[in-house]
Protein backbone atom coordinates (compact mmCIF):
# COMPACT_ATOMS: atom_id res chain seq x y z
CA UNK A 1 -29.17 15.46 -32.65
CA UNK A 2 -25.75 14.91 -33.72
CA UNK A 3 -25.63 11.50 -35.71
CA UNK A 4 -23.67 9.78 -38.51
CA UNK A 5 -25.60 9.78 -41.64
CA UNK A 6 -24.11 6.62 -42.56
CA UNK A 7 -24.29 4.79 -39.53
CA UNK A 8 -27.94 5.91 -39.13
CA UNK A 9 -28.43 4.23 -42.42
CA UNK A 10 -27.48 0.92 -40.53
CA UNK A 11 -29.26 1.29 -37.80
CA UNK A 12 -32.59 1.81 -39.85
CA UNK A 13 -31.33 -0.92 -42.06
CA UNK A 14 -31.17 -3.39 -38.84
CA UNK A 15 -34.49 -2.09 -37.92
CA UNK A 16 -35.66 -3.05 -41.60
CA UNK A 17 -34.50 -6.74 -41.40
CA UNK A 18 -36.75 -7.42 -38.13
CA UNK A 19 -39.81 -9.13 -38.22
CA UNK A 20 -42.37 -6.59 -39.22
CA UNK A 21 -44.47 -6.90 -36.35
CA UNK A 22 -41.33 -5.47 -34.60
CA UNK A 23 -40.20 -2.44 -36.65
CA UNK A 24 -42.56 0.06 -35.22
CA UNK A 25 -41.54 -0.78 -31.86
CA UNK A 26 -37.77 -0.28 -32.78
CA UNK A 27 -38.14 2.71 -34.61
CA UNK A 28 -39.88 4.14 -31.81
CA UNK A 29 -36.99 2.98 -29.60
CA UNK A 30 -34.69 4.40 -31.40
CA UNK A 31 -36.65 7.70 -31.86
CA UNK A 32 -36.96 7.69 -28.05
CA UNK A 33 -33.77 7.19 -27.47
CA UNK A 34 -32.96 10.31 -29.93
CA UNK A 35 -35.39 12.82 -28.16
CA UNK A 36 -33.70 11.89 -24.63
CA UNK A 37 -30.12 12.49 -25.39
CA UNK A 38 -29.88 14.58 -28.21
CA UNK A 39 -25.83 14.90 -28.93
CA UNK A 40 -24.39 11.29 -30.09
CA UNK A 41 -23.24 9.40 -32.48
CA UNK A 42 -25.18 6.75 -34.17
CA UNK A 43 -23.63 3.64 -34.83
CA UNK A 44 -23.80 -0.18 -35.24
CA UNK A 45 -21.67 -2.13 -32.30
CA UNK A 46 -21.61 -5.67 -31.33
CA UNK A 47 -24.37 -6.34 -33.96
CA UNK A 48 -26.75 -3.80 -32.35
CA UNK A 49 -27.62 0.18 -32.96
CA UNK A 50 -25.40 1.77 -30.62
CA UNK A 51 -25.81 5.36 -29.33
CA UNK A 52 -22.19 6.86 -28.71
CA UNK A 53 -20.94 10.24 -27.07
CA UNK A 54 -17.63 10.45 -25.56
CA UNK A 55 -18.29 6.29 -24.86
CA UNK A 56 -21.29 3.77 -25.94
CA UNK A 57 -24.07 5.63 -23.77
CA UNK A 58 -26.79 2.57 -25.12
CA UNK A 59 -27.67 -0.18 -27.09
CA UNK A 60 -30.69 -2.01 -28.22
CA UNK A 61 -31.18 -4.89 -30.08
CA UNK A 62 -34.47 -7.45 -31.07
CA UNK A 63 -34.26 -10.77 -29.38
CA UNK A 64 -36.42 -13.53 -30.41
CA UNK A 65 -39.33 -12.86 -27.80
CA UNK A 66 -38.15 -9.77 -25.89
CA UNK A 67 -36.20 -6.09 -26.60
CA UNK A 68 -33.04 -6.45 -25.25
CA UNK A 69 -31.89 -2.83 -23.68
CA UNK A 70 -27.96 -2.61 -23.04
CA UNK A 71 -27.19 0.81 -20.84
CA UNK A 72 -24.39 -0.76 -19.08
CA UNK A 73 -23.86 -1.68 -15.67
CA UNK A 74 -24.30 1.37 -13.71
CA UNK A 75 -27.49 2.22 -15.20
CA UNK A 76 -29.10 -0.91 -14.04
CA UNK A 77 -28.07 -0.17 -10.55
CA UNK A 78 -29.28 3.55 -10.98
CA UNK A 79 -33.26 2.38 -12.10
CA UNK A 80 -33.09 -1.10 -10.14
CA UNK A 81 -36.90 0.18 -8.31
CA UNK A 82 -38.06 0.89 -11.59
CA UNK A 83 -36.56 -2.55 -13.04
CA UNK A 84 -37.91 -4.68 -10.96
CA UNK A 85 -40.75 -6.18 -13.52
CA UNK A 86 -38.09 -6.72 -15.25
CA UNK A 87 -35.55 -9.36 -15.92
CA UNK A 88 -32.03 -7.71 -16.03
CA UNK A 89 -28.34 -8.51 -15.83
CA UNK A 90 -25.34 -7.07 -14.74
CA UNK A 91 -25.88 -5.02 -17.94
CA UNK A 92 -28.80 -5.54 -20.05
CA UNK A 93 -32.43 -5.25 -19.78
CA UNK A 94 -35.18 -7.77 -21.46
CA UNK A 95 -38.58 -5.90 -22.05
CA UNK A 96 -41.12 -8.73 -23.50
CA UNK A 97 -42.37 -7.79 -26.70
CA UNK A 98 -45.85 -9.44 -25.60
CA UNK A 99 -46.06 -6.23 -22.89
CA UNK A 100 -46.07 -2.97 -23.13
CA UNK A 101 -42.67 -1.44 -23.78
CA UNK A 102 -41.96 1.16 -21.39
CA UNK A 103 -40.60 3.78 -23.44
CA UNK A 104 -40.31 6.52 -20.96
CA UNK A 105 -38.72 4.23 -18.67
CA UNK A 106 -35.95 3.52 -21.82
CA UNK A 107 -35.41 7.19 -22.64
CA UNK A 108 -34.96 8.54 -18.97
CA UNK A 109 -32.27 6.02 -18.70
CA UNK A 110 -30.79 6.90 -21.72
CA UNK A 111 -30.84 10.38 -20.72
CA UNK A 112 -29.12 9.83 -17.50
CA UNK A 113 -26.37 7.35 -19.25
CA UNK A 114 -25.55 10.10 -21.39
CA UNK A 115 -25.48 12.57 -18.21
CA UNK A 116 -22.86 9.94 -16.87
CA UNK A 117 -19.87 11.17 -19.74
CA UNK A 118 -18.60 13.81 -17.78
């Protein structure tokens, strides 16, 4: 993992202000999203812990009833079988936090978002 320190620091920081019931789901998001792609950049971007390489690669963020996954546009396309309990958008992902969170689901498409740099 290549990640800035600092902006680490925020992201746990974001994690910290959540409702408690929530911060062991985030943390495990984020340490998900950390085993799947390895070289990035943490970050905090439009309010939300962003995962960077050569561009944003993912973001997540805590809703008031669901996790809100942002991979971008492509990505939704890419898992749309997979997505399909799901409620997207052209570029996000809402994963109730009253279901199980499918965290394999969220690190294979993290993993192939950050296979989509090159």
């Amino acid at each position: 993992m290549t990640e800035n320190a600092v902006d680490a620091k925020l992201i746990e920081e974001y994690i910290a202000e959540q409702p408690e019931e929530r911060q062991a789901i985030l943390r495990k998001v984020h340490e998900t999203i950390d085993a799947a792609i390895g070289q990035y950049t943490a970050t905090m971007a439009y309010g939300m812990p962003t995962y960077r390489g050569r561009r944003n690669i993912i973001h997540f963020a805590s809703q008031k009833h669901l996790l809100g996954i942002y991979p971008g546009s492509q990505a939704i396309v890419q898992f749309a079988e997979e997505l399909k309990p799901y409620k997207t958008s052209k570029g996000a992902i809402q994963f109730p936090f009253d279901k199980p969170i499918p965290y394999e689901l969220i690190g294979r498409i993290a993993k192939w978002g950050y296979g989509q740099q090159s």
